[in-house]
N, C-alpha and C. Protein backbone atom coordinates (compact mmCIF):
# COMPACT_ATOMS: atom_id res chain seq x y z
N UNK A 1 -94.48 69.49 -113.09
CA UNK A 1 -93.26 70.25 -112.86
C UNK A 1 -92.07 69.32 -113.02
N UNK A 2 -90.90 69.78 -113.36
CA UNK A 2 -90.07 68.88 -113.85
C UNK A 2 -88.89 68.65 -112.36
N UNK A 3 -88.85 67.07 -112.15
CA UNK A 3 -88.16 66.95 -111.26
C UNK A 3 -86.71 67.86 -110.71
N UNK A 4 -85.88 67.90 -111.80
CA UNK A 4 -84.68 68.76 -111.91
C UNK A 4 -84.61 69.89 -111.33
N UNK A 5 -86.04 70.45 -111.71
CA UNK A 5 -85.58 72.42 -111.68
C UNK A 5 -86.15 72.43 -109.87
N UNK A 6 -86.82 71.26 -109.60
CA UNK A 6 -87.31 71.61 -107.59
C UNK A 6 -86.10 70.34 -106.91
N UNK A 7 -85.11 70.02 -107.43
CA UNK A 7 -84.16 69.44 -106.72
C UNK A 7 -83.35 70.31 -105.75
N UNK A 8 -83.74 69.99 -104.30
CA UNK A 8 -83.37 70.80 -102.85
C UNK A 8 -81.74 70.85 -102.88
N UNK A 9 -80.71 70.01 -103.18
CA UNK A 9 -79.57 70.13 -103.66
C UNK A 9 -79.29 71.04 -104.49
N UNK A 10 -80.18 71.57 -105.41
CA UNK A 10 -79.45 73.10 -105.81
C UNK A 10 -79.26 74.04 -105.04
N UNK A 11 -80.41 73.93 -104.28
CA UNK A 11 -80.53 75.62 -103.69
C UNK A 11 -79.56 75.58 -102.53
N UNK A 12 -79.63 77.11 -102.53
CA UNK A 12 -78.69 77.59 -101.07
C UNK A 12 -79.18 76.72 -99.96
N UNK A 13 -77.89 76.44 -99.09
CA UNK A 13 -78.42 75.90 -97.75
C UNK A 13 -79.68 76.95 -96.89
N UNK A 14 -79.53 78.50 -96.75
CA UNK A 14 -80.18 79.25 -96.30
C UNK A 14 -81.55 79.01 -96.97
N UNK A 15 -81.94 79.41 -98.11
CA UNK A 15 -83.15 79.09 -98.88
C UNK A 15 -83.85 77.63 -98.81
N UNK A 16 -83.05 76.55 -99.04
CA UNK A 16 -83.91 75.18 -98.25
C UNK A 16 -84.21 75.18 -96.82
N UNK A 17 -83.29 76.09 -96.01
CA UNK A 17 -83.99 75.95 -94.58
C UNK A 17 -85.25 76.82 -94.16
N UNK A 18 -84.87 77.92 -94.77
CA UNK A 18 -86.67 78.49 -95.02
C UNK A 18 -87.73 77.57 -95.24
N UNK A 19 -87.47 77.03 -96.35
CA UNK A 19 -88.47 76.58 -97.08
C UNK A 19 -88.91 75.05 -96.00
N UNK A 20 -87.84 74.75 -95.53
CA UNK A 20 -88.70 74.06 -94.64
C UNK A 20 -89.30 74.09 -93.00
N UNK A 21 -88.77 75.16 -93.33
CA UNK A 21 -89.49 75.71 -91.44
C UNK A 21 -91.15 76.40 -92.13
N UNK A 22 -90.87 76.65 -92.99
CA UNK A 22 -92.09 77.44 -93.95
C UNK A 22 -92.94 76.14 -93.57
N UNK A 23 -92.47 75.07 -94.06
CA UNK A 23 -93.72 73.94 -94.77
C UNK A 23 -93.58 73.41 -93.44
N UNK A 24 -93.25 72.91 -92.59
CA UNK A 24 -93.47 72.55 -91.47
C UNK A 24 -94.39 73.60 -90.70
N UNK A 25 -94.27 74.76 -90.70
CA UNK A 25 -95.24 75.49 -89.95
C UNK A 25 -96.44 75.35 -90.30
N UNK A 26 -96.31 75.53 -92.01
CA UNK A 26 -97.87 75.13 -92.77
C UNK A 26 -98.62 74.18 -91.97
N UNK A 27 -97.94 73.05 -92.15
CA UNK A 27 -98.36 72.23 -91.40
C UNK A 27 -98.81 71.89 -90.29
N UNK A 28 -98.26 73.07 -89.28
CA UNK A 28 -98.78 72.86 -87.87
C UNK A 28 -99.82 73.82 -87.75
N UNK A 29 -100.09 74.32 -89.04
CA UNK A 29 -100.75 75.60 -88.90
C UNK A 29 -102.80 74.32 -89.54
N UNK A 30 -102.77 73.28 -90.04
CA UNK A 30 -103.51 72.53 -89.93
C UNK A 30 -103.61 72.36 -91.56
N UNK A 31 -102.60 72.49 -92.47
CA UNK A 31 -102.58 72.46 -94.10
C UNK A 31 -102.18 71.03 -94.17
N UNK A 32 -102.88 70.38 -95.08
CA UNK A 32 -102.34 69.23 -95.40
C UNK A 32 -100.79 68.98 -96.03
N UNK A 33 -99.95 67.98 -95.73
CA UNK A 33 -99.03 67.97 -95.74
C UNK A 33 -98.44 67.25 -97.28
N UNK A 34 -99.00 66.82 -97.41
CA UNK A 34 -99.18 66.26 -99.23
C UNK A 34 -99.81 67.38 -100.43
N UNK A 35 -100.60 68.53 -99.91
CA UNK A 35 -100.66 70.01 -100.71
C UNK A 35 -99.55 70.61 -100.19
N UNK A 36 -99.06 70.55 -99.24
CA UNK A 36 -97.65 71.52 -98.96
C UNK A 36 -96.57 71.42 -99.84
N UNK A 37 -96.51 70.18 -99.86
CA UNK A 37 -95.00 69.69 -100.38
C UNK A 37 -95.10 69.80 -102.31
N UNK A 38 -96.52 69.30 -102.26
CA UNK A 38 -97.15 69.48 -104.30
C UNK A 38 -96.46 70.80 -104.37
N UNK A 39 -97.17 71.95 -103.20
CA UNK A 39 -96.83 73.41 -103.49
C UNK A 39 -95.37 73.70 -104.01
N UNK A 40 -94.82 72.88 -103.44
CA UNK A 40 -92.85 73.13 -103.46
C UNK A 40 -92.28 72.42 -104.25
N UNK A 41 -92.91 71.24 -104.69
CA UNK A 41 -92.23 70.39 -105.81
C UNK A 41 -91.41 69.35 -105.71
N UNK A 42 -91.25 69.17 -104.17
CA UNK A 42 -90.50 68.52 -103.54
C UNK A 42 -91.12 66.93 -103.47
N UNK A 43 -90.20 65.70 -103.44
CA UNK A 43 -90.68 64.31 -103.13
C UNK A 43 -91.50 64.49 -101.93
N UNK A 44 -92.88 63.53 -102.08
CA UNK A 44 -93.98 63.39 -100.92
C UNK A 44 -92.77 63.42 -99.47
N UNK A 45 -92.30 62.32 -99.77
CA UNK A 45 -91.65 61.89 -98.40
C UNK A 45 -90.55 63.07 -97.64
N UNK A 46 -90.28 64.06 -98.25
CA UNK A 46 -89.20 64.87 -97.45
C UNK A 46 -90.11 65.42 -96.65
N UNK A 47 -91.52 65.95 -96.73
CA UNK A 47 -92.06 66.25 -96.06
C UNK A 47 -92.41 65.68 -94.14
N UNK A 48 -92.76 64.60 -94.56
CA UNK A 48 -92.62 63.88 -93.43
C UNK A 48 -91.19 63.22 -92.66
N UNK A 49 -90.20 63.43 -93.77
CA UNK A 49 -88.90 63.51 -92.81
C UNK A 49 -88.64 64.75 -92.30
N UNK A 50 -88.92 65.66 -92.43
CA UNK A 50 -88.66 67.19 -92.02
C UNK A 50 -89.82 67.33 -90.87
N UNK A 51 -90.83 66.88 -90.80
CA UNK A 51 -91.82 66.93 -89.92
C UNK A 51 -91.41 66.21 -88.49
N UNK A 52 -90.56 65.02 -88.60
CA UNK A 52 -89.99 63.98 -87.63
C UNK A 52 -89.25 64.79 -87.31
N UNK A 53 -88.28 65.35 -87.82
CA UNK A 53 -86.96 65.84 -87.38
C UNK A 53 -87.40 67.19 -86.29
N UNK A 54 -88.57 68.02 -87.05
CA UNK A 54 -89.17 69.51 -86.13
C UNK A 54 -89.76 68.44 -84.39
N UNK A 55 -89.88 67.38 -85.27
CA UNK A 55 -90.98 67.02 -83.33
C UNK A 55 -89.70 66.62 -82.36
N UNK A 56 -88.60 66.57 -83.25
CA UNK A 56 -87.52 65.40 -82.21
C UNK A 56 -86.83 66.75 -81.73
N UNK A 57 -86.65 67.76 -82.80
CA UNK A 57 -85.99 69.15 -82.27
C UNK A 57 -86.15 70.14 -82.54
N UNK A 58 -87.48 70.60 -82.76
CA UNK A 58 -88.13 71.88 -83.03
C UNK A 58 -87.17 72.45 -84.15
N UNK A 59 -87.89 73.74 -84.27
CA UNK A 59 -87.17 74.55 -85.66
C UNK A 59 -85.86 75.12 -85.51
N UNK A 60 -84.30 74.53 -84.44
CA UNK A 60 -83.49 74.42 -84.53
C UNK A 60 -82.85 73.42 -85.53
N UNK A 61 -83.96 72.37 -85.26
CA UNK A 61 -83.35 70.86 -85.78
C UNK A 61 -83.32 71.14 -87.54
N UNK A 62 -84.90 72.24 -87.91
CA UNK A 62 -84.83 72.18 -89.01
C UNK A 62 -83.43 72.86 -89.61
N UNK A 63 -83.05 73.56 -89.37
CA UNK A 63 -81.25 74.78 -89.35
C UNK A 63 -80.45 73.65 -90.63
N UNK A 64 -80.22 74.44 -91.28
CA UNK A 64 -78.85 74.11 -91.96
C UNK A 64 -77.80 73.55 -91.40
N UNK A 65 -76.83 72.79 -91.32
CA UNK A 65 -75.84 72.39 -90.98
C UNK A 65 -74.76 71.66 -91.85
N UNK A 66 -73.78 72.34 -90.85
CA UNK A 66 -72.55 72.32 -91.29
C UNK A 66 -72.31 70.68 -92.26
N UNK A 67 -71.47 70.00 -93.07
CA UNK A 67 -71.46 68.52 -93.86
C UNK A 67 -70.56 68.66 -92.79
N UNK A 68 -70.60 67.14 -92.62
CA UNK A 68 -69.55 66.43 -91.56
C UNK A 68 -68.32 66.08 -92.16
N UNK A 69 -68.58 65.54 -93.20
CA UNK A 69 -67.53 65.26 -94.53
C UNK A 69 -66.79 63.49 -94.09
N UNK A 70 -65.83 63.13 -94.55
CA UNK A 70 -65.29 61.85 -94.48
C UNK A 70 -64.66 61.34 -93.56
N UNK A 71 -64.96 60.32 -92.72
CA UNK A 71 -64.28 60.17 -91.73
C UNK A 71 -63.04 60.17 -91.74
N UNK A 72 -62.31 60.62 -90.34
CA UNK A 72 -61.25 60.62 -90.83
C UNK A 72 -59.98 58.93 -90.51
N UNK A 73 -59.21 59.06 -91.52
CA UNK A 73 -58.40 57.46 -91.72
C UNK A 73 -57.78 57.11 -90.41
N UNK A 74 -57.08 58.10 -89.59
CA UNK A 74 -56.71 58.07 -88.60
C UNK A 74 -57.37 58.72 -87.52
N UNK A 75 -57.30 57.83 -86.09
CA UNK A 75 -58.01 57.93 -85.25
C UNK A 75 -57.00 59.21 -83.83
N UNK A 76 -57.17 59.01 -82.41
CA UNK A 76 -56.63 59.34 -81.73
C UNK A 76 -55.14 58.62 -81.53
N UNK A 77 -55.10 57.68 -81.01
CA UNK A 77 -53.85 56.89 -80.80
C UNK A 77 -52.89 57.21 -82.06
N UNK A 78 -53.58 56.55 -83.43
CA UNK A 78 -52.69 56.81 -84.23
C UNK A 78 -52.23 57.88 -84.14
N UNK A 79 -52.95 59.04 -84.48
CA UNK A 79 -52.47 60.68 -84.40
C UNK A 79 -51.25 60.62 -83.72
N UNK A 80 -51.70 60.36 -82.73
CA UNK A 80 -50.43 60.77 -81.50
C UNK A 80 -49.02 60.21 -81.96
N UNK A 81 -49.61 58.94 -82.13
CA UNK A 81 -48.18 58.13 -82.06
C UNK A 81 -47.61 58.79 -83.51
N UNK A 82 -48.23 59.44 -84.91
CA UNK A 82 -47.90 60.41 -86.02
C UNK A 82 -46.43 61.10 -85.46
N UNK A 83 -47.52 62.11 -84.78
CA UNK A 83 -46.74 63.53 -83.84
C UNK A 83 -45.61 62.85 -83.50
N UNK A 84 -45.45 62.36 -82.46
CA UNK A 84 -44.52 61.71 -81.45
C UNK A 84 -43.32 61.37 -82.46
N UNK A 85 -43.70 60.34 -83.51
CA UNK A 85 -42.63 59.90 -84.35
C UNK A 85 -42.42 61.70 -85.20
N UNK A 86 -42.94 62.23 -85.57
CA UNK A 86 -42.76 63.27 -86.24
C UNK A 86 -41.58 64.21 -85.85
N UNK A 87 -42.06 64.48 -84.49
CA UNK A 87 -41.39 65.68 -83.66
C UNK A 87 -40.18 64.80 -83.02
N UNK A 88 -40.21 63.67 -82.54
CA UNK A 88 -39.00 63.02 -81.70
C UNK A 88 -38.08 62.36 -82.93
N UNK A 89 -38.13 61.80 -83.98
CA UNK A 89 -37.45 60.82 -84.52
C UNK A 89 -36.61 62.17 -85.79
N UNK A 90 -35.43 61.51 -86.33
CA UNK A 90 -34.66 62.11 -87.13
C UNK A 90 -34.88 61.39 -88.47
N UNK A 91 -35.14 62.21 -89.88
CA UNK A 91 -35.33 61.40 -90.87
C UNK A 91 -34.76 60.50 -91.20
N UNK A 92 -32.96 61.05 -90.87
CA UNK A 92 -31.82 59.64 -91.04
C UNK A 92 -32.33 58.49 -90.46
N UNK A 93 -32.33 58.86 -89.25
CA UNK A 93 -32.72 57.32 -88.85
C UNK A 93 -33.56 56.58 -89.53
N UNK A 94 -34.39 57.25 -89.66
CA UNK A 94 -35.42 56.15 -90.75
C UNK A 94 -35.31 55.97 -92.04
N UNK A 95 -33.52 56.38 -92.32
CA UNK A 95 -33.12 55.81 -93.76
C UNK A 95 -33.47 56.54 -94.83
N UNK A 96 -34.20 57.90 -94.57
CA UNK A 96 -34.17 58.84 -95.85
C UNK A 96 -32.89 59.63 -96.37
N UNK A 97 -33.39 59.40 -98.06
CA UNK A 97 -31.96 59.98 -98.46
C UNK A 97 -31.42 61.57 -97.81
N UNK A 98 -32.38 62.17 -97.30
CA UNK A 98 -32.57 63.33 -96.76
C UNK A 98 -32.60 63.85 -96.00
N UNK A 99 -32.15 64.59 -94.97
CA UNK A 99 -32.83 64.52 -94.17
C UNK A 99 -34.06 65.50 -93.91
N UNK A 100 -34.90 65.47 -94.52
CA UNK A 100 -36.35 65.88 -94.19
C UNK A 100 -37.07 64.82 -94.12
N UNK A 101 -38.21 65.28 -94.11
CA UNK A 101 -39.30 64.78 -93.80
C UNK A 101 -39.91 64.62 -95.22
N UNK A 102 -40.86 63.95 -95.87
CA UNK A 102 -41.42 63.75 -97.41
C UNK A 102 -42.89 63.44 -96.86
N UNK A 103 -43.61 64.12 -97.42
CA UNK A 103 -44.88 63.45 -97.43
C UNK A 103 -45.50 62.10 -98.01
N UNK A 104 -44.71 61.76 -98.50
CA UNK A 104 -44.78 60.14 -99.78
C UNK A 104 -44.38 58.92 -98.18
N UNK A 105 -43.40 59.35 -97.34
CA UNK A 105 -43.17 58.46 -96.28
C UNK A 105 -44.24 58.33 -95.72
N UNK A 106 -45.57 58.96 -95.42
CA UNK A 106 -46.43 58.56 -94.70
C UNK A 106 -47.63 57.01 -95.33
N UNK A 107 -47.40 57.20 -96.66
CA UNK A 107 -47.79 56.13 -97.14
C UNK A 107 -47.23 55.01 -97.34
N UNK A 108 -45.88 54.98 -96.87
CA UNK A 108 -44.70 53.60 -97.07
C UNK A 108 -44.90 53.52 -95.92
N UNK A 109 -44.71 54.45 -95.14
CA UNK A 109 -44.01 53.85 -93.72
C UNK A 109 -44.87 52.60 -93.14
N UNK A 110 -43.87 52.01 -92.34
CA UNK A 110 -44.98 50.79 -91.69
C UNK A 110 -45.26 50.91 -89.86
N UNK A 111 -45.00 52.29 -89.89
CA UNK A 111 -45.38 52.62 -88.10
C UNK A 111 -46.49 52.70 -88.28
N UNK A 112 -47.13 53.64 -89.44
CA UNK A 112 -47.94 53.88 -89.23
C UNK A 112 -48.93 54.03 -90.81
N UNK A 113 -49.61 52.95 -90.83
CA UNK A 113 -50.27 53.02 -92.15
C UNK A 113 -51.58 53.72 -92.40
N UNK A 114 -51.51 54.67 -93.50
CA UNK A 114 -52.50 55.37 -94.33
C UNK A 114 -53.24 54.18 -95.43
N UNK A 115 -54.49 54.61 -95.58
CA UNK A 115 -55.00 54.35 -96.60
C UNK A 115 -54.19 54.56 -98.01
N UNK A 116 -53.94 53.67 -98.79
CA UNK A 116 -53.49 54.06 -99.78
C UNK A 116 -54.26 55.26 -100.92
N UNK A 117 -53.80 55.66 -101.76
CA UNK A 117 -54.71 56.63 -102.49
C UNK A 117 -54.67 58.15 -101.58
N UNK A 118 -54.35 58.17 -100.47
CA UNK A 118 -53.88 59.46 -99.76
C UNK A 118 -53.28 60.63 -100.74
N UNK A 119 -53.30 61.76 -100.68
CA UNK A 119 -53.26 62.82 -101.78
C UNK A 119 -52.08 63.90 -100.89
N UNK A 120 -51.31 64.92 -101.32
CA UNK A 120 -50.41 65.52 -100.98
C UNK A 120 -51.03 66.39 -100.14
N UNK A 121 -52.04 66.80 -100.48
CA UNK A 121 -53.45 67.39 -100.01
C UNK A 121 -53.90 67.14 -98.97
N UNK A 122 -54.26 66.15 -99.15
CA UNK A 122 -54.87 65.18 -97.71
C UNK A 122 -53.95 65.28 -96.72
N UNK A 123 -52.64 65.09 -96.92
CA UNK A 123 -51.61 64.41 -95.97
C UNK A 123 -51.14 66.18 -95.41
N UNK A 124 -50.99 66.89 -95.93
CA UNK A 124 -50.81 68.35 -95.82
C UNK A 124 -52.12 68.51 -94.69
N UNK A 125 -53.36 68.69 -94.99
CA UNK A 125 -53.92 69.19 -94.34
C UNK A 125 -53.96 67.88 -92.36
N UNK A 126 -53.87 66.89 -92.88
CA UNK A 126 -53.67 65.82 -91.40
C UNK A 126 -52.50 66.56 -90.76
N UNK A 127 -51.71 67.02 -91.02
CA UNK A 127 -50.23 67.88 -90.56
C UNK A 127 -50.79 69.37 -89.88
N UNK A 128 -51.48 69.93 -90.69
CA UNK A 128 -51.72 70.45 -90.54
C UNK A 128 -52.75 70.70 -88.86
N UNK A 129 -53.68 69.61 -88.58
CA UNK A 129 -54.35 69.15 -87.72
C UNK A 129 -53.32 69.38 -86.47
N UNK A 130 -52.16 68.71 -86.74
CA UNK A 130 -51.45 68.35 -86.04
C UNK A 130 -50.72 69.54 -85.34
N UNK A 131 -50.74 70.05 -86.08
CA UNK A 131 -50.37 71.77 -85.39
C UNK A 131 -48.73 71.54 -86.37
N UNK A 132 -48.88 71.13 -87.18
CA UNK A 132 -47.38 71.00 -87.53
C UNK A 132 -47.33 71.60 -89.57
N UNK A 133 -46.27 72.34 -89.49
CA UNK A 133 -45.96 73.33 -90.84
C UNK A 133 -45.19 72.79 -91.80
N UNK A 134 -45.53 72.77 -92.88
CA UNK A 134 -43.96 72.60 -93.56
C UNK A 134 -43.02 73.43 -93.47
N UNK A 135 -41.41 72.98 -93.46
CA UNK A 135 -40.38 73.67 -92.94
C UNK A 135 -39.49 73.97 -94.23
N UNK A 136 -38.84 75.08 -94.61
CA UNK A 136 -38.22 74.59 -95.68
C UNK A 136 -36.44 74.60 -95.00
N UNK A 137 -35.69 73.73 -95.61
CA UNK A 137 -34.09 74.04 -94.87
C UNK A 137 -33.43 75.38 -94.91
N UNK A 138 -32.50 75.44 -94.16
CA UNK A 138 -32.03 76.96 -94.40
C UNK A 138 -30.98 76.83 -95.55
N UNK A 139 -30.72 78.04 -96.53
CA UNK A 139 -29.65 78.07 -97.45
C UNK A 139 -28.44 78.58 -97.17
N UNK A 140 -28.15 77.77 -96.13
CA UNK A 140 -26.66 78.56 -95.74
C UNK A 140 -25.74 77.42 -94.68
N UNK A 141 -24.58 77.36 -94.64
CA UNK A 141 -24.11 76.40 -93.85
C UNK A 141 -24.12 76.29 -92.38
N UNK A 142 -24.67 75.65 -91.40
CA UNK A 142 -24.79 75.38 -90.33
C UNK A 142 -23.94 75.87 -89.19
N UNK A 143 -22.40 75.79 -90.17
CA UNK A 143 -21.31 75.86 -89.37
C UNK A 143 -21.29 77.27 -89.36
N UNK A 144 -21.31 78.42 -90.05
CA UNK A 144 -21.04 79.45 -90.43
C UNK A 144 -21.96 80.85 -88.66
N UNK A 145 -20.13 81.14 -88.72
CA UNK A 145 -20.76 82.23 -87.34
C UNK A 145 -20.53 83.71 -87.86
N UNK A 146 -22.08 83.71 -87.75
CA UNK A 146 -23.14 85.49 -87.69
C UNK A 146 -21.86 86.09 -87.60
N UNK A 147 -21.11 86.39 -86.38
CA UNK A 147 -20.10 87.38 -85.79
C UNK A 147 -19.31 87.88 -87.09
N UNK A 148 -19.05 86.89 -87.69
CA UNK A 148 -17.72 86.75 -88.95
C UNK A 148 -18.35 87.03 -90.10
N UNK A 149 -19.52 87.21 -90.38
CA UNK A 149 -19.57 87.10 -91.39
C UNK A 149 -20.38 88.65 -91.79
N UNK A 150 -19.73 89.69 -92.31
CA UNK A 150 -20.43 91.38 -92.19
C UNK A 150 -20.01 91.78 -93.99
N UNK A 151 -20.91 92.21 -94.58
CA UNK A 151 -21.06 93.00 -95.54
C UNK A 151 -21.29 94.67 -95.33
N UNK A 152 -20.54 95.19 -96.71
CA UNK A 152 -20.52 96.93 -96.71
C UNK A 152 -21.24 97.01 -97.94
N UNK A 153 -22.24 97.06 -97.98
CA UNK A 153 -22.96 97.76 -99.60
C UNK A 153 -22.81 99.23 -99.58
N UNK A 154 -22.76 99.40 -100.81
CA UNK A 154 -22.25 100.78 -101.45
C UNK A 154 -23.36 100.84 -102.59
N UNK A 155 -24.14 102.23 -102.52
CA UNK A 155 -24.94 102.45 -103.49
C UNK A 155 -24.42 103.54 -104.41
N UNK A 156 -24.43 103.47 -105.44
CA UNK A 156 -24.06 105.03 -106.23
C UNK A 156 -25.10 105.00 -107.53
N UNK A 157 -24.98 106.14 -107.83
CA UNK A 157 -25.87 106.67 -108.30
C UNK A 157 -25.32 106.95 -110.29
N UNK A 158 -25.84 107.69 -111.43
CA UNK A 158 -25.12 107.61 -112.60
C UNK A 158 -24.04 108.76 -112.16
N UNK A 159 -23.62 109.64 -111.34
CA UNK A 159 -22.47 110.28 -111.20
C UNK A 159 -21.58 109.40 -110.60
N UNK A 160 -21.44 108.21 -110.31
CA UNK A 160 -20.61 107.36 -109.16
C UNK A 160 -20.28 108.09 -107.82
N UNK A 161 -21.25 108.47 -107.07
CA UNK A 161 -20.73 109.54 -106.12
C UNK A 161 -21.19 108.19 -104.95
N UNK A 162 -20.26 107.69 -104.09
CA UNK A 162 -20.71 107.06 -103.07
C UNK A 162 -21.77 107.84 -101.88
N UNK A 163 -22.70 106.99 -101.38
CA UNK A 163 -23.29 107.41 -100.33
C UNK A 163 -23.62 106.16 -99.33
């Protein structure tokens, strides 16, 4: 059988976890464990790692689970101290031409250093963690008071008849 087409990385997470609560039961059921695994196509040895794993935690342990994925670059402390500068500090102060916030500052800044190679992506979703949105500015002047400022639209129609 050709290695490729029984590689457990194709299949659905649901369908490999069958298949090994299947062959683990085989097994407890008194089938040899080297015809089990021939049966499936699978390397000798997953067998007996899947067998360790059922004795350490029964056929929960065998379950699909969630990827843990990449650790992440920043820890607790850092986080915080992120936020803290995020929410308390003003961009001026820290010399942007802008005053917003840029996602590119998290990789210069020297409060608090990222891995370089960090992605707009990456840095979006760490913000995100944070309970914090991108904001966009408002288009209108600061100074300008609601009270004073009232429009009359007028709709008409091809007779010009106001309504």
């Amino acid at each position: 059988m050709n290695k490729q087409d029984t590689d457990g990385r194709k299949l659905k997470h649901g369908t490999l976890e069958e298949l090994r609560i299947r062959a683990v039961k085989q097994v407890e059921a008194g089938e040899s464990p080297e015809v089990v695994i021939q049966a499936l196509g699978f390397h000798r040895s997953s067998i007996y790692n899947w067998l360790a794993v059922y004795r350490e935690g029964g056929t929960e342990a065998l379950k699909s689970q969630k990827a843990k994925g990449p650790e992440p670059k920043l820890k607790g402390k850092q986080l915080r101290q992120l936020y803290d500068i995020i929410t308390s500090k003003n961009p001026i102060n820290l010399k942007f031409k802008f005053a917003l916030w840029m996602r590119g500052w998290f990789e210069s800044t020297s409060e608090i250093s990222l891995v370089s190679g960090n992605s707009d992506t990456s840095v979006g979703r760490m913000l995100h963690k944070l309970g914090l949105s991108p904001q966009r500015p408002l288009r209108r002047a600061f100074q300008r008071d609601e009270g004073k400022v009232t429009a009359t639209i007028y709709f008409g129609d091809e007779a010009s008849v106001r309504s």
